[in-house]
C-alpha atoms as a PDB file:
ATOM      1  CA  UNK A   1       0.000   0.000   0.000  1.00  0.00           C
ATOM      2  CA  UNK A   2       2.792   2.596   0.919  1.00  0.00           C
ATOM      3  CA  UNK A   3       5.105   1.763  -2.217  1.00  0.00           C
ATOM      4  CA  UNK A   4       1.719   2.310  -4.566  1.00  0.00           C
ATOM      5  CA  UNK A   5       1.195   6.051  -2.334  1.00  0.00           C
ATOM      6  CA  UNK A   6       4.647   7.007  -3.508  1.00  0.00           C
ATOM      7  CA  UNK A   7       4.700   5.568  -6.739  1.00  0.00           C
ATOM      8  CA  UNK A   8       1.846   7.384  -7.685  1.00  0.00           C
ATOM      9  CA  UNK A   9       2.792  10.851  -5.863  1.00  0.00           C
ATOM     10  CA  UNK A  10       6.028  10.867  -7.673  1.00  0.00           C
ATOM     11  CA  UNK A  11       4.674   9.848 -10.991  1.00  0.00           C
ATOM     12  CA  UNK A  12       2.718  13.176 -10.763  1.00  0.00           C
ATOM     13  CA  UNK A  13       5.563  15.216  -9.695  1.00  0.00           C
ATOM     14  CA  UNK A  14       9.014  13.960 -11.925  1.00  0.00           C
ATOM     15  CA  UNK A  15       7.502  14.220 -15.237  1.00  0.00           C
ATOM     16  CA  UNK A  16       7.088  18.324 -14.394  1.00  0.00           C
ATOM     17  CA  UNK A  17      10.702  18.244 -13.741  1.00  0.00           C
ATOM     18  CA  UNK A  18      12.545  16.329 -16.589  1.00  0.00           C
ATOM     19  CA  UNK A  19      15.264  18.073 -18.001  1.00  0.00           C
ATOM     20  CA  UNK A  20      18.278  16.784 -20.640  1.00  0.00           C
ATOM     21  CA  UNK A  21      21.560  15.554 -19.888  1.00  0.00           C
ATOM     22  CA  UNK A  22      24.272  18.097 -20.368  1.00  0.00           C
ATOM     23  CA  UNK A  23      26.838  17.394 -21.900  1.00  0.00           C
ATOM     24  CA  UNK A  24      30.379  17.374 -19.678  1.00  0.00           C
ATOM     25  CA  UNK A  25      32.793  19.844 -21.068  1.00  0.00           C
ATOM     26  CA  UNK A  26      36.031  18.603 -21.809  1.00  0.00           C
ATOM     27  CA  UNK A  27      39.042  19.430 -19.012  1.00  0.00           C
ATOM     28  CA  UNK A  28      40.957  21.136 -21.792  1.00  0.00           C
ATOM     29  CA  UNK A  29      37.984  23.441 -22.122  1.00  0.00           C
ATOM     30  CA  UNK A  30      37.817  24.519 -18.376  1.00  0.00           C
ATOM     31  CA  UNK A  31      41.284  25.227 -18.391  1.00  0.00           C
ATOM     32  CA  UNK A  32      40.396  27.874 -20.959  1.00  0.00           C
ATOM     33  CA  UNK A  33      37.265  28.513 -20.738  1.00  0.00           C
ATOM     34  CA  UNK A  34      36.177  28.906 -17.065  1.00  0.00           C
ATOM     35  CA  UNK A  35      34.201  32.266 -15.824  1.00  0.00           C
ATOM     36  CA  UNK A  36      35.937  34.726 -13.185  1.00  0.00           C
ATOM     37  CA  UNK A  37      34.446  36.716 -10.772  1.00  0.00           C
ATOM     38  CA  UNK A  38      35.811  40.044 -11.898  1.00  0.00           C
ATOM     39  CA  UNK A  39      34.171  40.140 -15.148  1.00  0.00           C
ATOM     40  CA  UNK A  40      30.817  42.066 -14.231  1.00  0.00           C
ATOM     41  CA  UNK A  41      29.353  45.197 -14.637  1.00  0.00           C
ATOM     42  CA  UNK A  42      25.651  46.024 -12.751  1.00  0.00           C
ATOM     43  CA  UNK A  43      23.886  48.587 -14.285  1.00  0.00           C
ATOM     44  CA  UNK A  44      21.017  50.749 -12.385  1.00  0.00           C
ATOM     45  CA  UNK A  45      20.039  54.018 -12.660  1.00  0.00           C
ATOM     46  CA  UNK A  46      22.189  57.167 -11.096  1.00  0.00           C
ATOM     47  CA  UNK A  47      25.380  54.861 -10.570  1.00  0.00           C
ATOM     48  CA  UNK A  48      28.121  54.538 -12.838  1.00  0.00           C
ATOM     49  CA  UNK A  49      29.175  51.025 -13.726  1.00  0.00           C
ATOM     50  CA  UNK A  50      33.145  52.260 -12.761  1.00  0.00           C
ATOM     51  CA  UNK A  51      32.250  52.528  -9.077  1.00  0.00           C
ATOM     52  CA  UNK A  52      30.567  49.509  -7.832  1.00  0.00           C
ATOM     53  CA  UNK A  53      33.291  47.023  -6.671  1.00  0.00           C
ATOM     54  CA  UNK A  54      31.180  43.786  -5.903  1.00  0.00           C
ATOM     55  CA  UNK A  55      27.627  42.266  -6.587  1.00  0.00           C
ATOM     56  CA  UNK A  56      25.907  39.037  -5.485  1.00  0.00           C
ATOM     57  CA  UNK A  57      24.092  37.215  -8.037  1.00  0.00           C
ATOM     58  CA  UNK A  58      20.220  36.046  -7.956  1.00  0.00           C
ATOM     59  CA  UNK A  59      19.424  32.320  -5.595  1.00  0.00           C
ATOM     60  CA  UNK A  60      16.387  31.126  -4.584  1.00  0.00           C
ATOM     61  CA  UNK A  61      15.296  28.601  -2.411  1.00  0.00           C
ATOM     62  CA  UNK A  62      12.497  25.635  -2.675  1.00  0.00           C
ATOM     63  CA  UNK A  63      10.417  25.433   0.752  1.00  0.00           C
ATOM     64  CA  UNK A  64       9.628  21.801   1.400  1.00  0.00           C
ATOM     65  CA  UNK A  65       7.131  20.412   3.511  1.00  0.00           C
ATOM     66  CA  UNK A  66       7.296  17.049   5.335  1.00  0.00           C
ATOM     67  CA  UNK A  67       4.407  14.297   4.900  1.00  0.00           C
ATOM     68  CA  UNK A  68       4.137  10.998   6.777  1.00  0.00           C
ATOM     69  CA  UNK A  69       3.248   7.859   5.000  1.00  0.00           C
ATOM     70  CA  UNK A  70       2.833   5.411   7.849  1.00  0.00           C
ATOM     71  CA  UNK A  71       6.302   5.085   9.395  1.00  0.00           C
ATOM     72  CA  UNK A  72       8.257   6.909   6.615  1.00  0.00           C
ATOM     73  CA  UNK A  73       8.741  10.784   5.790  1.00  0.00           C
ATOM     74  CA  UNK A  74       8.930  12.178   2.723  1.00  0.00           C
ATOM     75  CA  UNK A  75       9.233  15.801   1.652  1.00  0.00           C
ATOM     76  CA  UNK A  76       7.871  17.653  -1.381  1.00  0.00           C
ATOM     77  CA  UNK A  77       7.973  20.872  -3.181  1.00  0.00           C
ATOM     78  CA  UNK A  78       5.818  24.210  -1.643  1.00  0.00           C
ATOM     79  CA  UNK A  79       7.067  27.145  -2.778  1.00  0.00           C
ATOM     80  CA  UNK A  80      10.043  29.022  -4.436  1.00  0.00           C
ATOM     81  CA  UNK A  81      11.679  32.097  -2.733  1.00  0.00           C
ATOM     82  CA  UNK A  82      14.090  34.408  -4.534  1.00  0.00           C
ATOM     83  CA  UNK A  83      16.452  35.537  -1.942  1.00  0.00           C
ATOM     84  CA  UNK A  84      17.981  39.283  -1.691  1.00  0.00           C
ATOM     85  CA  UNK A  85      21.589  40.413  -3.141  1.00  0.00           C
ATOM     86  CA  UNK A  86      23.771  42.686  -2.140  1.00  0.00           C
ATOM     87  CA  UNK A  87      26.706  45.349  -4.237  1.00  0.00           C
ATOM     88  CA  UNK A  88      29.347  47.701  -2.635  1.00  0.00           C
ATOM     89  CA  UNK A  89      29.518  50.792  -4.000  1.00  0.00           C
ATOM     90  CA  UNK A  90      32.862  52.755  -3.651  1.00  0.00           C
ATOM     91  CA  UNK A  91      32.420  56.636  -2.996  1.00  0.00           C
ATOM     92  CA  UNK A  92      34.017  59.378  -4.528  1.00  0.00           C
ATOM     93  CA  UNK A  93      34.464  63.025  -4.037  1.00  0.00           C
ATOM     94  CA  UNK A  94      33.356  64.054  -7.312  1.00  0.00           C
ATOM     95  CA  UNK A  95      30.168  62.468  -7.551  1.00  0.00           C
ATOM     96  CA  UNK A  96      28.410  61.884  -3.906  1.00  0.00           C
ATOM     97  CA  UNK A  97      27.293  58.414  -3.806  1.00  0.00           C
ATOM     98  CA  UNK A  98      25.588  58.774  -0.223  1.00  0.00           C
ATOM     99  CA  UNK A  99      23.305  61.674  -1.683  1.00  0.00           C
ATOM    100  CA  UNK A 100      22.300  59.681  -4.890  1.00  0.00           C
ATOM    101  CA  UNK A 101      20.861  57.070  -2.738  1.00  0.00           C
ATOM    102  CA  UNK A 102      19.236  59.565  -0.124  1.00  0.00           C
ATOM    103  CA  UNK A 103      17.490  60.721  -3.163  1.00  0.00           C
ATOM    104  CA  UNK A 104      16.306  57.519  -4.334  1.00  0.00           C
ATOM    105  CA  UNK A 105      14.944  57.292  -0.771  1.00  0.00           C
ATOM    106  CA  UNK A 106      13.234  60.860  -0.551  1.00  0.00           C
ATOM    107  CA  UNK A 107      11.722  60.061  -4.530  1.00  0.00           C
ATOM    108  CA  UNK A 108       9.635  57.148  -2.905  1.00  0.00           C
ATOM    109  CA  UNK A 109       8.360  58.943  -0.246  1.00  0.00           C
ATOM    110  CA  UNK A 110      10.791  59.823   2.399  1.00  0.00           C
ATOM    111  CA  UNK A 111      10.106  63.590   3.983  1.00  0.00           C
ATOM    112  CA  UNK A 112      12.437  65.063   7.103  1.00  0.00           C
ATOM    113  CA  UNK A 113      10.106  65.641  10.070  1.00  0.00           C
ATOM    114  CA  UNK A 114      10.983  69.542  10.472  1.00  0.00           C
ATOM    115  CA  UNK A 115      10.218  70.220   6.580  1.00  0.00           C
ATOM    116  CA  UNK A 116       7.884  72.736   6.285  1.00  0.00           C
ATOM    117  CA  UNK A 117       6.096  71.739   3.106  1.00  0.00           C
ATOM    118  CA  UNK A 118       5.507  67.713   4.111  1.00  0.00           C
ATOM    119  CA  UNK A 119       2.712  67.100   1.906  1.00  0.00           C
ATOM    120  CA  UNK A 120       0.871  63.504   4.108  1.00  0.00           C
ATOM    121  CA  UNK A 121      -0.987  62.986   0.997  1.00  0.00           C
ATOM    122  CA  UNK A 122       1.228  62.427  -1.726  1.00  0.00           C
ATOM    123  CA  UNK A 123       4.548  61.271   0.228  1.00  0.00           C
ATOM    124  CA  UNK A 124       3.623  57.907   1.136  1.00  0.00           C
ATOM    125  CA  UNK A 125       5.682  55.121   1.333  1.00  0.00           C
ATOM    126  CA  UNK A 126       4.807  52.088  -1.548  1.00  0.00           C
ATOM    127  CA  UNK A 127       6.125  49.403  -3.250  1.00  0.00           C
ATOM    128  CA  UNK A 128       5.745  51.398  -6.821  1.00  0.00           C
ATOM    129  CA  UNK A 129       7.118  54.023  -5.234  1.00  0.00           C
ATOM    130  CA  UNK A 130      10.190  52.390  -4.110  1.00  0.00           C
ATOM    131  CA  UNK A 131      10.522  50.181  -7.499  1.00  0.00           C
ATOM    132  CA  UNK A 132      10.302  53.261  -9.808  1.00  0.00           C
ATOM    133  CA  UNK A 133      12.963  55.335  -7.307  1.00  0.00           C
ATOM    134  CA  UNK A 134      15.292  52.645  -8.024  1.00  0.00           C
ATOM    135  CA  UNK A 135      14.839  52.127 -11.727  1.00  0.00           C
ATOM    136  CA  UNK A 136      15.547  48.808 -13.700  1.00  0.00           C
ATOM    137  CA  UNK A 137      18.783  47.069 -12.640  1.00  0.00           C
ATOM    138  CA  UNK A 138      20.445  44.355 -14.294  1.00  0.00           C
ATOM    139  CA  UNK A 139      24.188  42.560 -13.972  1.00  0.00           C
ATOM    140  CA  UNK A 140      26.005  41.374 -16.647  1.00  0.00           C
ATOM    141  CA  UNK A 141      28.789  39.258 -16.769  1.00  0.00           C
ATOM    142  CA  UNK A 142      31.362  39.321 -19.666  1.00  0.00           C
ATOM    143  CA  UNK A 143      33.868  37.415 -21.438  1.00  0.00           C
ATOM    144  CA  UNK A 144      37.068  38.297 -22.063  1.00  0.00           C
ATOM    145  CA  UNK A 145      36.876  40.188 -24.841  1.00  0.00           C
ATOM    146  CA  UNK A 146      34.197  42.283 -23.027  1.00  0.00           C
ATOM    147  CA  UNK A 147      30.930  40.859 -24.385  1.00  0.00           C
ATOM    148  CA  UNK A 148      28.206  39.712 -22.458  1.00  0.00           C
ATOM    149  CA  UNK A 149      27.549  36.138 -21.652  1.00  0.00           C
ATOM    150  CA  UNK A 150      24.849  36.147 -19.052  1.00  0.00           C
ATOM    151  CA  UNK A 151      22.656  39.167 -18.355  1.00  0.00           C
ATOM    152  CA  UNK A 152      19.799  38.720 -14.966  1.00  0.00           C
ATOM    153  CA  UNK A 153      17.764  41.242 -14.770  1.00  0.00           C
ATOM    154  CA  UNK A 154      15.670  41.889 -11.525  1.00  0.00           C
ATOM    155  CA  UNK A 155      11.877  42.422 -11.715  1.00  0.00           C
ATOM    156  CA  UNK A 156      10.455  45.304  -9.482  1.00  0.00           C
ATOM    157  CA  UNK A 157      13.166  45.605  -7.392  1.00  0.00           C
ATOM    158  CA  UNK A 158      13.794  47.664  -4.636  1.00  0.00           C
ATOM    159  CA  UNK A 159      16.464  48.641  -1.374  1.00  0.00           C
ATOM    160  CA  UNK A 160      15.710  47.197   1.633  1.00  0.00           C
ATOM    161  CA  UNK A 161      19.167  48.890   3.347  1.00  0.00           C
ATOM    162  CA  UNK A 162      21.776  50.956   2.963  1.00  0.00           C
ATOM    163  CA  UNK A 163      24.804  50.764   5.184  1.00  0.00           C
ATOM    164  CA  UNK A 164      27.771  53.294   4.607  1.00  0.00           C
ATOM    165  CA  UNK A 165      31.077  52.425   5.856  1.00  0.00           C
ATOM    166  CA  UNK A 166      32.242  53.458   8.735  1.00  0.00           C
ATOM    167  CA  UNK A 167      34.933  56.032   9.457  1.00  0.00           C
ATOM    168  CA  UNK A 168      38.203  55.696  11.167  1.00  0.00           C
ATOM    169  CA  UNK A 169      41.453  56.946  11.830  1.00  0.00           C
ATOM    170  CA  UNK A 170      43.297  53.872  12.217  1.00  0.00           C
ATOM    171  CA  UNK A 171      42.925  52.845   8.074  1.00  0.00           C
ATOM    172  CA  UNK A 172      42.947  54.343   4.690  1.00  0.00           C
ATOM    173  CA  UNK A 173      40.312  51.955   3.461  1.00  0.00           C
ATOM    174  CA  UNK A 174      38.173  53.191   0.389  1.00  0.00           C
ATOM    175  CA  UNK A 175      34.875  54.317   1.626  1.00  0.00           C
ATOM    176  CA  UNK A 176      31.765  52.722   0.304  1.00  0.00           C
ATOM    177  CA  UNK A 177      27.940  52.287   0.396  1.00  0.00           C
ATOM    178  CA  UNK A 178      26.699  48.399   1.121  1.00  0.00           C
ATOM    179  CA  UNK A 179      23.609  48.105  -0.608  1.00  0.00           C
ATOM    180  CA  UNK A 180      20.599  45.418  -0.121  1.00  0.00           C
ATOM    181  CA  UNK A 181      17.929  44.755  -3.078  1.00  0.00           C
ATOM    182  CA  UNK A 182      14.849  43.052  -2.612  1.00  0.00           C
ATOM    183  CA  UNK A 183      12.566  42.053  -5.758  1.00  0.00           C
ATOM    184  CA  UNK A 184      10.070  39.415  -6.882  1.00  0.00           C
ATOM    185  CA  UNK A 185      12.067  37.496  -9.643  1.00  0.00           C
ATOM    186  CA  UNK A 186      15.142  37.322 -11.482  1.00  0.00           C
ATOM    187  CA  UNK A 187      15.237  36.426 -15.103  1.00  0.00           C
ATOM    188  CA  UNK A 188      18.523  35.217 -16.975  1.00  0.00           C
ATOM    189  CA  UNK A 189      19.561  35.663 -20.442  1.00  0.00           C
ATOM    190  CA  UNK A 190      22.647  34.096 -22.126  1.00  0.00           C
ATOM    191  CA  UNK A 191      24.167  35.899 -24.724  1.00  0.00           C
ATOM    192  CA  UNK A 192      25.500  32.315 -26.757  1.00  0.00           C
ATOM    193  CA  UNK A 193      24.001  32.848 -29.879  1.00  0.00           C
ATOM    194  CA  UNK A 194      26.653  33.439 -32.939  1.00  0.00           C
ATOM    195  CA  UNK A 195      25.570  36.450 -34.146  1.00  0.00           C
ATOM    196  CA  UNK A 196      26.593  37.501 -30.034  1.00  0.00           C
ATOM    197  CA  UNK A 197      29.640  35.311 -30.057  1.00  0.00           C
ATOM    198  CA  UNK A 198      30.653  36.730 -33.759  1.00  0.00           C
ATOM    199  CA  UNK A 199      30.112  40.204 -32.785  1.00  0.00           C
ATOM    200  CA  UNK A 200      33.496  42.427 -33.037  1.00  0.00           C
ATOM    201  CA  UNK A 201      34.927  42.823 -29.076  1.00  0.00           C
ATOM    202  CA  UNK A 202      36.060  46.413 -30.397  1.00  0.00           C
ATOM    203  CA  UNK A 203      32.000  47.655 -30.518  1.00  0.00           C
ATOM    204  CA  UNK A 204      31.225  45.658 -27.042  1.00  0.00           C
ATOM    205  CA  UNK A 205      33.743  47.986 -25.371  1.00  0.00           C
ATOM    206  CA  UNK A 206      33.200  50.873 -26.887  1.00  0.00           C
ATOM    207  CA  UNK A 207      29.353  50.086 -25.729  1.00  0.00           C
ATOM    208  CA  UNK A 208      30.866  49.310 -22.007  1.00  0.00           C
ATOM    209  CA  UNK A 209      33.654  51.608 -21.314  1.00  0.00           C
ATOM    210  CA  UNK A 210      32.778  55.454 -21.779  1.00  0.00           C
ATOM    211  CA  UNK A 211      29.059  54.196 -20.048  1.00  0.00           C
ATOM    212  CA  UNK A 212      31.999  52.955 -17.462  1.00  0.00           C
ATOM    213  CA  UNK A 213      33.851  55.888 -16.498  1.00  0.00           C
ATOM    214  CA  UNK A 214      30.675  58.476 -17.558  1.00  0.00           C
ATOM    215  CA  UNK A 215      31.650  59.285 -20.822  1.00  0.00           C
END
């Protein structure tokens, strides 16, 4: 009686799932061929590319839930969760970095207390607001000859925190802005076609670079 149970409940489930075999690269290729981490570039609104030193990628986790079958537990699929990421903006003098993000906060709804024209009505703090403050965002990550391979792009996203470095006389550390992003869904795009693979490096940086360094 048990084995039919979970015959029958994972008949219904695997077919859903069924995806091809990959085929292994070859060791010669991942010698040659293997990603690195430095080879990004995020892209959001109000923040040059140049500046932003580190970015975690989209995960998500499957919530489970655990079902007894007489004296055996078995789990099963509930839900999906995308989980937050985080970037480090580096600060410079010529551009303030803390007052481009205290913008973004006051376009969403933010107003100081002792303002004297606080409108209640209009400055309220929503999701839309805080999506459209932000703008789209997107991070890239490219090959070595600068064109894209993978591109996830983050559907209404939003910051959840802002933490600015601290200051101290002890170090000459860069200063910096740690940023946390929220959003509903990430979706990926690979850039393997050949009419991307075939496409001249010299146009892919001169798409990057001055967008880079604000040119």
């Amino acid at each position: 009686m048990a084995a039919s149970i979970i015959g029958e409940l994972t008949q219904r489930i695997l077919p859903q799932c069924e995806i091809k075999d990959e085929k292994e690269p070859s060791w010669r290729k991942m010698q040659i061929d293997a990603q690195q981490s430095h080879r990004f570039i995020l892209r959001m609104n109000g923040i040059k590319p140049i500046y932003i030193s580190q970015v975690s990628r989209p995960g998500y986790t499957v919530d489970t839930e655990s079902y007894r079958l007489l004296n055996w537990h078995f789990k099963y699929p509930t839900n999906i969760k995308w989980g937050e990421i985080s970037f480090t903006v580096r600060e410079v003098y010529s551009d303030s970095v803390a007052r481009i993000f205290i913008n973004k906060l006051r376009a969403c709804g933010y107003a100081y207390p002792m303002e004297e024209e606080v409108d209640l009505t209009s400055k309220d703090l929503s999701k839309a607001g805080l999506v459209n403050s932000l703008g789209d965002i997107s991070i890239q990550t490219l090959r070595p000859d600068a064109s894209v391979h993978e591109e996830w792009f983050l559907k209404n996203a939003f910051i959840t925190s802002a933490k600015f470095s601290e200051m101290n006389y002890s170090n000459t550390d860069l200063t910096s802005v740690q940023i946390a992003l929220s959003y509903d869904w990430a979706e990926l795009k690979v850039h393997d076609s050949p009419k991307d693979r075939e496409a001249a490096p010299q146009a892919r940086r001169a798409a990057l670079v001055p967008d880079a360094f604000g040119g």
